[in-house]
C-alpha atoms as a PDB file:
ATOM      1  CA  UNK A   1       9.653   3.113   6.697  1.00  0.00           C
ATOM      2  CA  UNK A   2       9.077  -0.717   7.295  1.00  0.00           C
ATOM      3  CA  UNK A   3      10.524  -2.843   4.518  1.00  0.00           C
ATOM      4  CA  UNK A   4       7.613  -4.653   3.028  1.00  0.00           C
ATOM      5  CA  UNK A   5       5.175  -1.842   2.939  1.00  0.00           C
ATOM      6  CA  UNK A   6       2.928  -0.351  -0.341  1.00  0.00           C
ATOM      7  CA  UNK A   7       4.575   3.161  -1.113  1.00  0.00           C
ATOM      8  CA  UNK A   8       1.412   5.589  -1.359  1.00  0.00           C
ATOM      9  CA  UNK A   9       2.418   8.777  -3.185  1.00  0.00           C
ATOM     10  CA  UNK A  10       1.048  11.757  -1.680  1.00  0.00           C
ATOM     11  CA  UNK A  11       0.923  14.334  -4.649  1.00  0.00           C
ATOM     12  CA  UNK A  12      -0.868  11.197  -6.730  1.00  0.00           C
ATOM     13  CA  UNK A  13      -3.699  10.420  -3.824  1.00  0.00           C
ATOM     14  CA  UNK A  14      -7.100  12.084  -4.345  1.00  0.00           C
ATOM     15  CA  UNK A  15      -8.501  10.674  -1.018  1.00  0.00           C
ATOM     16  CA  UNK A  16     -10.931   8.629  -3.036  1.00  0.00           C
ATOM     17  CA  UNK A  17     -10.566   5.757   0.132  1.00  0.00           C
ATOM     18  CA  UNK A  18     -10.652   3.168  -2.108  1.00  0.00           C
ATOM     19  CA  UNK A  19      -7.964   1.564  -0.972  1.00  0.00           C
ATOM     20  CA  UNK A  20      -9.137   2.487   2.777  1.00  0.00           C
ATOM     21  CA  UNK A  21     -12.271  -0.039   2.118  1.00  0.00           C
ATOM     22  CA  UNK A  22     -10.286  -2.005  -0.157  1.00  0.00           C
ATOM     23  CA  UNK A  23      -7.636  -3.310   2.923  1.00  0.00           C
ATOM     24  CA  UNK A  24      -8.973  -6.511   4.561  1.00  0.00           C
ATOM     25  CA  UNK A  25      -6.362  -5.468   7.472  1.00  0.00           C
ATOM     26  CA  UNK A  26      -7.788  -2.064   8.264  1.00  0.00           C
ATOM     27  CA  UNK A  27      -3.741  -1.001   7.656  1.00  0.00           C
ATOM     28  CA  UNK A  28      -4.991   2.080   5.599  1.00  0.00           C
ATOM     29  CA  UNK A  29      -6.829   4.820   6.766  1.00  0.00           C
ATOM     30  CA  UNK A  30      -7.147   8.197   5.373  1.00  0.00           C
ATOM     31  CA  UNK A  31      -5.138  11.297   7.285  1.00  0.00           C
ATOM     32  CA  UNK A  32      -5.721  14.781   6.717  1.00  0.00           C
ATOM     33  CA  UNK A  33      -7.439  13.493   3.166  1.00  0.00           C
ATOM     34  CA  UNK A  34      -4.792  11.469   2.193  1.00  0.00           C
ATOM     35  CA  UNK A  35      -3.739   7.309   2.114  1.00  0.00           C
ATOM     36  CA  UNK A  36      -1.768   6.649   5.201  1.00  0.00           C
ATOM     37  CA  UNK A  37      -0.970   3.071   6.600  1.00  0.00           C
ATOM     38  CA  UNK A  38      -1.241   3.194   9.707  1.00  0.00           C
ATOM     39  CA  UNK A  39      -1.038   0.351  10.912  1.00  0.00           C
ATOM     40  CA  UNK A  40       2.220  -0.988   9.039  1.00  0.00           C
ATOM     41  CA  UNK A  41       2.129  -4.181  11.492  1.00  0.00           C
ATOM     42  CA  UNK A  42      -0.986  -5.405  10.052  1.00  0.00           C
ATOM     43  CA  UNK A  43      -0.074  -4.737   6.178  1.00  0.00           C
ATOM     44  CA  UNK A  44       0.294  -8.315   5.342  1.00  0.00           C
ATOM     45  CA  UNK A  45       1.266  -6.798   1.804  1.00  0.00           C
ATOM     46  CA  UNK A  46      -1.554  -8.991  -0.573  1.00  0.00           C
ATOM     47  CA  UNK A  47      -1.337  -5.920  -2.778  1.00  0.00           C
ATOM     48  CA  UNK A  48      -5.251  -5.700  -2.914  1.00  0.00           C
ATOM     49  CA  UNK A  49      -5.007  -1.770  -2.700  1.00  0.00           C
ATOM     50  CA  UNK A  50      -2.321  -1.098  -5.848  1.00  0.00           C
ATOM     51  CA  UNK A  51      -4.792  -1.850  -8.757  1.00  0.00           C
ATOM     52  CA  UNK A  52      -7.896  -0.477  -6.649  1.00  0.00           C
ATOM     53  CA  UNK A  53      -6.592   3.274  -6.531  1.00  0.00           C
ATOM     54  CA  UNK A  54      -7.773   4.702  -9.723  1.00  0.00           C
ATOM     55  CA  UNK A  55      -4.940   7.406  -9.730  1.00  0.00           C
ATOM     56  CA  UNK A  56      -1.667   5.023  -9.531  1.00  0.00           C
ATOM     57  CA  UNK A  57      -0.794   6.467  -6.233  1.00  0.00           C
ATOM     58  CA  UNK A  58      -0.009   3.415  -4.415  1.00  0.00           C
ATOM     59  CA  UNK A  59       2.907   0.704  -5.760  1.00  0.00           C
ATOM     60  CA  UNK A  60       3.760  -2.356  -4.323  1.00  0.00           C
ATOM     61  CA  UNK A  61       7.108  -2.628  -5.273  1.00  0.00           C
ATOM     62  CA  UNK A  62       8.649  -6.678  -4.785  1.00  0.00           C
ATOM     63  CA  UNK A  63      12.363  -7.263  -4.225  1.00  0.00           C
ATOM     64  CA  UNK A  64      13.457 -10.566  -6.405  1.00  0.00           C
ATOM     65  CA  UNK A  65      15.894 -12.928  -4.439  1.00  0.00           C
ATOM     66  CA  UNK A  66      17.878 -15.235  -6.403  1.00  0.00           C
ATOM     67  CA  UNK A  67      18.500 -18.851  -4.558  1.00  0.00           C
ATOM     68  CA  UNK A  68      21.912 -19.839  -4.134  1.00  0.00           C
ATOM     69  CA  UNK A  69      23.371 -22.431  -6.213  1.00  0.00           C
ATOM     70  CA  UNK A  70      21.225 -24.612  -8.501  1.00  0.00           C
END
């Protein structure tokens, strides 16, 4: 998996495609009923699709960097 990318859980997706409309990339489509990106190169990761999905099934996890120095 492509660092960077929303982590849809599969046992928590309905496929309501919420998220499917929801994604102003077109990254997310549904797969045999289920959230898939599919298109990982055009997540641009805005997070629009983690508080859509009504179950919790997708997280957008965010990795904190500390600056050097200071």
């Amino acid at each position: 998996m492509r660092k960077g990318l929303p982590e849809i859980d599969s046992e928590k997706c309905t496929g309501c495609g919420r998220c499917v409309e929801e994604c102003p990339t077109g990254a997310v489509e549904l797969v045999e009923g289920l959230a898939v990106i599919v298109r990982p190169d055009d997540c641009n990761y805005c997070t629009d699709c983690e508080p859509i999905c009504p179950h919790g099934a997708i997280r957008c996890p965010f990795e904190i960097i500390l600056a050097p120095g200071g």
